[in-house]
N, C-alpha and C. Protein backbone atom coordinates (compact mmCIF):
# COMPACT_ATOMS: atom_id res chain seq x y z
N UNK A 1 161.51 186.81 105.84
CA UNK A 1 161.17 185.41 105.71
C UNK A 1 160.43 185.00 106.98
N UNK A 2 159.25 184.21 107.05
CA UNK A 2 158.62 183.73 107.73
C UNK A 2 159.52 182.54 108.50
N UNK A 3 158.71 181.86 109.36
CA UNK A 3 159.26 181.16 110.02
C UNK A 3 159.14 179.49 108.92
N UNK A 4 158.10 179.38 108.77
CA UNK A 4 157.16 178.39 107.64
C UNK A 4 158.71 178.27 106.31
N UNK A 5 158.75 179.46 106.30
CA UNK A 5 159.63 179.52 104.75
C UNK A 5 160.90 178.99 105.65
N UNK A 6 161.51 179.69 106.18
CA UNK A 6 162.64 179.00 106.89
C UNK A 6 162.78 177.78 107.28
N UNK A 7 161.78 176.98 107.73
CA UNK A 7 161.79 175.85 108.10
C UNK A 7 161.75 175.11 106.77
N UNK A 8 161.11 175.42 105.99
CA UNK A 8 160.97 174.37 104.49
C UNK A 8 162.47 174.24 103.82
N UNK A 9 163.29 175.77 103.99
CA UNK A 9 164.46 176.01 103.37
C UNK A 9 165.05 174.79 103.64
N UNK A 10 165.31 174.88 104.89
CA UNK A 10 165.99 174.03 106.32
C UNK A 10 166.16 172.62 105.68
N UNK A 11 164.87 172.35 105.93
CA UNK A 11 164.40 170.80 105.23
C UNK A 11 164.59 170.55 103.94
N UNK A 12 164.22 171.29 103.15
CA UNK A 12 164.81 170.93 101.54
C UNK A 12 166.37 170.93 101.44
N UNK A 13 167.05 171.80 101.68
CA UNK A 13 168.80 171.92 102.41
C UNK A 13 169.14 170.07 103.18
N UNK A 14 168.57 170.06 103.79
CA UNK A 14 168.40 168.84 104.36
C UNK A 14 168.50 167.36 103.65
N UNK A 15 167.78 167.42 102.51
CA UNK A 15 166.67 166.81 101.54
C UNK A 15 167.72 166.25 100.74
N UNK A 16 168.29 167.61 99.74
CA UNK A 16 169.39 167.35 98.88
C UNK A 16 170.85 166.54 99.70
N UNK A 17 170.95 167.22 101.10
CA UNK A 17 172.47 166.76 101.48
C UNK A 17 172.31 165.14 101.31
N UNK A 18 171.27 164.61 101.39
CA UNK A 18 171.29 163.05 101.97
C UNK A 18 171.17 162.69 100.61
N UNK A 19 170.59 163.19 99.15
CA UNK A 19 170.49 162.87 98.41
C UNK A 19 171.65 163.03 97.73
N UNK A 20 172.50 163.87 97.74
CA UNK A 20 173.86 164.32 96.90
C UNK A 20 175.33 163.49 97.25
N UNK A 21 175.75 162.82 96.07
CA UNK A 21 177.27 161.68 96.64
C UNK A 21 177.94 162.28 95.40
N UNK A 22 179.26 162.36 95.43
CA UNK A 22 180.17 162.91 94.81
C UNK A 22 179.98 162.35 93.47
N UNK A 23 179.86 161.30 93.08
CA UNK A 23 179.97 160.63 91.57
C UNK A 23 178.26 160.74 91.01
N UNK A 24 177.58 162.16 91.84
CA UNK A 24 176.24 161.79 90.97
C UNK A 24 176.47 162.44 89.59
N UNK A 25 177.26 163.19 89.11
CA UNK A 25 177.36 163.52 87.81
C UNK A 25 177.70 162.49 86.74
N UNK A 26 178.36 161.40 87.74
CA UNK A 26 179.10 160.40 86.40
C UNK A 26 177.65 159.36 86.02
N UNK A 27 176.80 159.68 87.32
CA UNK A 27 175.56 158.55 87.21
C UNK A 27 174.53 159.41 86.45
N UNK A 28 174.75 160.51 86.64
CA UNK A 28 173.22 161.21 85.89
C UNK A 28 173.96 162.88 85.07
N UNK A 29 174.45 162.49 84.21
CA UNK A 29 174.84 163.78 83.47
C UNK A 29 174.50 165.13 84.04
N UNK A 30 172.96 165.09 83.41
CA UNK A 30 172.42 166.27 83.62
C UNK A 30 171.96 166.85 85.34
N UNK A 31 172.52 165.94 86.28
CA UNK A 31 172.53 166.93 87.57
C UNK A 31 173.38 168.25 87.55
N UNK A 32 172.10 168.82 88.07
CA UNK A 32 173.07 170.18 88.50
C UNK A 32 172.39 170.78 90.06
N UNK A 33 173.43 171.25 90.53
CA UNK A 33 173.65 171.86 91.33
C UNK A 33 172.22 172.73 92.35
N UNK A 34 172.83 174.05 90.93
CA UNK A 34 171.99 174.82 90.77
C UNK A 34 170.47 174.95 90.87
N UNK A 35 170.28 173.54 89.84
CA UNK A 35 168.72 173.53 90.23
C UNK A 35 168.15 173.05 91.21
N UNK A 36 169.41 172.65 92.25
CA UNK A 36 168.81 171.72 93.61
C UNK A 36 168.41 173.07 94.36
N UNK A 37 169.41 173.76 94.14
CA UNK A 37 169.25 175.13 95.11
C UNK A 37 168.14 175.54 95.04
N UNK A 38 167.79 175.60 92.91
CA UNK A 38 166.49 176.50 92.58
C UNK A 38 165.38 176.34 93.39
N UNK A 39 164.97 174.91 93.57
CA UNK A 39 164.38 174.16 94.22
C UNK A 39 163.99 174.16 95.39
N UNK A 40 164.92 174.89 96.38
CA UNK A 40 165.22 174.90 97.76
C UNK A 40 164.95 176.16 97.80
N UNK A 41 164.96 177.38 97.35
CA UNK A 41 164.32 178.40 97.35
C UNK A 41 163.25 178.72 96.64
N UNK A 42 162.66 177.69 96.33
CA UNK A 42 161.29 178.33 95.32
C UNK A 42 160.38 179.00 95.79
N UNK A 43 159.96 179.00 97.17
CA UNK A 43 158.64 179.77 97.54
C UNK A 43 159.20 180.60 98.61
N UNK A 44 160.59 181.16 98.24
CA UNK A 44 161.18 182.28 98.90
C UNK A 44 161.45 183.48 97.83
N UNK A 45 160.69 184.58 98.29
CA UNK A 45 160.81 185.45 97.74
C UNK A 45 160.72 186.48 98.01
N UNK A 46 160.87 186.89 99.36
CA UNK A 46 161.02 187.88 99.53
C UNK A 46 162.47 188.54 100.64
N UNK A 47 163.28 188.35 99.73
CA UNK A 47 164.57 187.98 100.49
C UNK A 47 165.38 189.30 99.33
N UNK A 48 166.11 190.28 100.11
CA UNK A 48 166.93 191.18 99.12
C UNK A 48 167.93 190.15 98.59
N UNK A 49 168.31 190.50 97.35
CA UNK A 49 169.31 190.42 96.36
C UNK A 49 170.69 189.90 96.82
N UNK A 50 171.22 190.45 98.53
CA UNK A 50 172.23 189.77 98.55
C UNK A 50 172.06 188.14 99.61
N UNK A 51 171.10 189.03 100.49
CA UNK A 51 170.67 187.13 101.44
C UNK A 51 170.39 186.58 100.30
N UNK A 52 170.00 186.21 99.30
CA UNK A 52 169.64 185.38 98.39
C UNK A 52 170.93 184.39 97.93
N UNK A 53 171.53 185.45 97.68
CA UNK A 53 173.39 185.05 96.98
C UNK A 53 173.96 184.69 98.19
N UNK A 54 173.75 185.27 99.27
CA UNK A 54 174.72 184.31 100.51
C UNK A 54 173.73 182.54 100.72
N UNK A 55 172.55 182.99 100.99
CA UNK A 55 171.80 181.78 100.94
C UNK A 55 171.77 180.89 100.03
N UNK A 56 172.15 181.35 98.50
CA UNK A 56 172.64 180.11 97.77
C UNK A 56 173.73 179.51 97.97
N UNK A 57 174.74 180.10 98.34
CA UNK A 57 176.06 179.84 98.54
C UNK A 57 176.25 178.86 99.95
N UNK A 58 175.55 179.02 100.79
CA UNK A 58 175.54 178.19 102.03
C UNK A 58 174.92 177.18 101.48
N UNK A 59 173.31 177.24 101.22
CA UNK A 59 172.78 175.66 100.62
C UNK A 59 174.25 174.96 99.53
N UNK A 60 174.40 175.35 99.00
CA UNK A 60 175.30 174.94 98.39
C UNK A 60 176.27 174.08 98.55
N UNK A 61 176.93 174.79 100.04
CA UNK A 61 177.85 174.10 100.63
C UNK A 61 177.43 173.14 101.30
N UNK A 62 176.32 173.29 102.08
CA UNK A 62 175.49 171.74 102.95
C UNK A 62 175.17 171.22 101.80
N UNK A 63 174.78 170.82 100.97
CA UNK A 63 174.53 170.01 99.76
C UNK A 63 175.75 168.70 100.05
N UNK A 64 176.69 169.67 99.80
CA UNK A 64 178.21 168.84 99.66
C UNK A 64 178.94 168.43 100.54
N UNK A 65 178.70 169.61 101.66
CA UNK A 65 179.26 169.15 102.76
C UNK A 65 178.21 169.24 104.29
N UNK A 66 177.57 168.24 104.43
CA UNK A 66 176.18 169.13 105.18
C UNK A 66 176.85 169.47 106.76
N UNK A 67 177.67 168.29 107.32
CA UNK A 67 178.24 168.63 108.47
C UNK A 67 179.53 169.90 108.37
N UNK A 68 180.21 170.09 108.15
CA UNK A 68 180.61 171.33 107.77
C UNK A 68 179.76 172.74 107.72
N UNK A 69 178.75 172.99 107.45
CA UNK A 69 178.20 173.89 106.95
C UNK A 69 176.01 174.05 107.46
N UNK A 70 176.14 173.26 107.97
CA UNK A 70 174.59 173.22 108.59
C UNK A 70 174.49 174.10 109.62
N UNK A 71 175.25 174.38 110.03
CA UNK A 71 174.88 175.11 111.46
C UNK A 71 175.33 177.02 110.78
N UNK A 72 175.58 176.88 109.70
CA UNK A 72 176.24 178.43 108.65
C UNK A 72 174.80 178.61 108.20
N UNK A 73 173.90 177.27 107.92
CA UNK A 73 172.77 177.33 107.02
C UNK A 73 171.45 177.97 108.11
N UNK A 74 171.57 177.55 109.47
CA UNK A 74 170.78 177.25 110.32
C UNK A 74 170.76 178.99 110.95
N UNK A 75 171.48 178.95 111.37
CA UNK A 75 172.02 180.47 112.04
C UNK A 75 171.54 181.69 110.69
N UNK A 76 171.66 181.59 109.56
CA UNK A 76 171.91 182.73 108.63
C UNK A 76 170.20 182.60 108.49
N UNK A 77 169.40 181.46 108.09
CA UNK A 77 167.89 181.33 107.73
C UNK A 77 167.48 181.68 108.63
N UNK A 78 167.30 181.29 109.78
CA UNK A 78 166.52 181.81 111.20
C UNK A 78 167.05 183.46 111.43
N UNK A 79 168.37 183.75 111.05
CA UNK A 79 168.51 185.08 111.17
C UNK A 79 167.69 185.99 110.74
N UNK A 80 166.98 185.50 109.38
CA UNK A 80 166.39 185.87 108.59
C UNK A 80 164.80 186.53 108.62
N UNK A 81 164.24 185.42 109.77
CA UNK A 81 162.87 185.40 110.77
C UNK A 81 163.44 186.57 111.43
N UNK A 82 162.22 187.67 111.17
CA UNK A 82 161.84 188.66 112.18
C UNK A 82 161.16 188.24 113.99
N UNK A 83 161.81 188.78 114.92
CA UNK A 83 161.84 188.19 115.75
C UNK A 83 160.22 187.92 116.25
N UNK A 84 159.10 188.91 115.92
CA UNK A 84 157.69 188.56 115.91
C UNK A 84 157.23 187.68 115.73
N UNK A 85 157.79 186.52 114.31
CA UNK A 85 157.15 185.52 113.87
C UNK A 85 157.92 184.48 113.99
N UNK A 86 158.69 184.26 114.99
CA UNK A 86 159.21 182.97 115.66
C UNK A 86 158.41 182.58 116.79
């Protein structure tokens, strides 16, 4: 992952936490989750099979809980940047 991609992750991760409150399902049925994530990784793709599944799983958690879990999100994406293209 580039640095560009990491930073967008970052910010879209970001994006959803401020947008996401516990009763948005009772206000909008069809929210899901999932597609916030989809969303948040769309122009990441070149990430093996399991950073992908840990990286959903962290966005996930900053979604819901962003202080809890931002600095899990922050550390694991930048991990991600090869140290050349920082």
């Amino acid at each position: 992952m580039n640095r560009d991609a990491a930073d967008e992750v970052v910010q879209k991760a970001g994006i959803l936490a401020v947008l996401y409150y516990p009763e948005i399902h009772a206000d909008d049925p069809e929210y899901s989750l999932a597609n916030d994530v989809t969303w948040a990784l769309e122009d990441v793709d070149e990430l093996s099979d399991d950073d992908r599944a840990v990286l959903v799983d962290i966005i996930s958690r900053v979604v819901i809980d962003p202080t809890g879990n931002r600095e899990a999100l922050t550390e694991f994406v930048y991990g991600l940047v090869p140290d050349d293209t920082q």
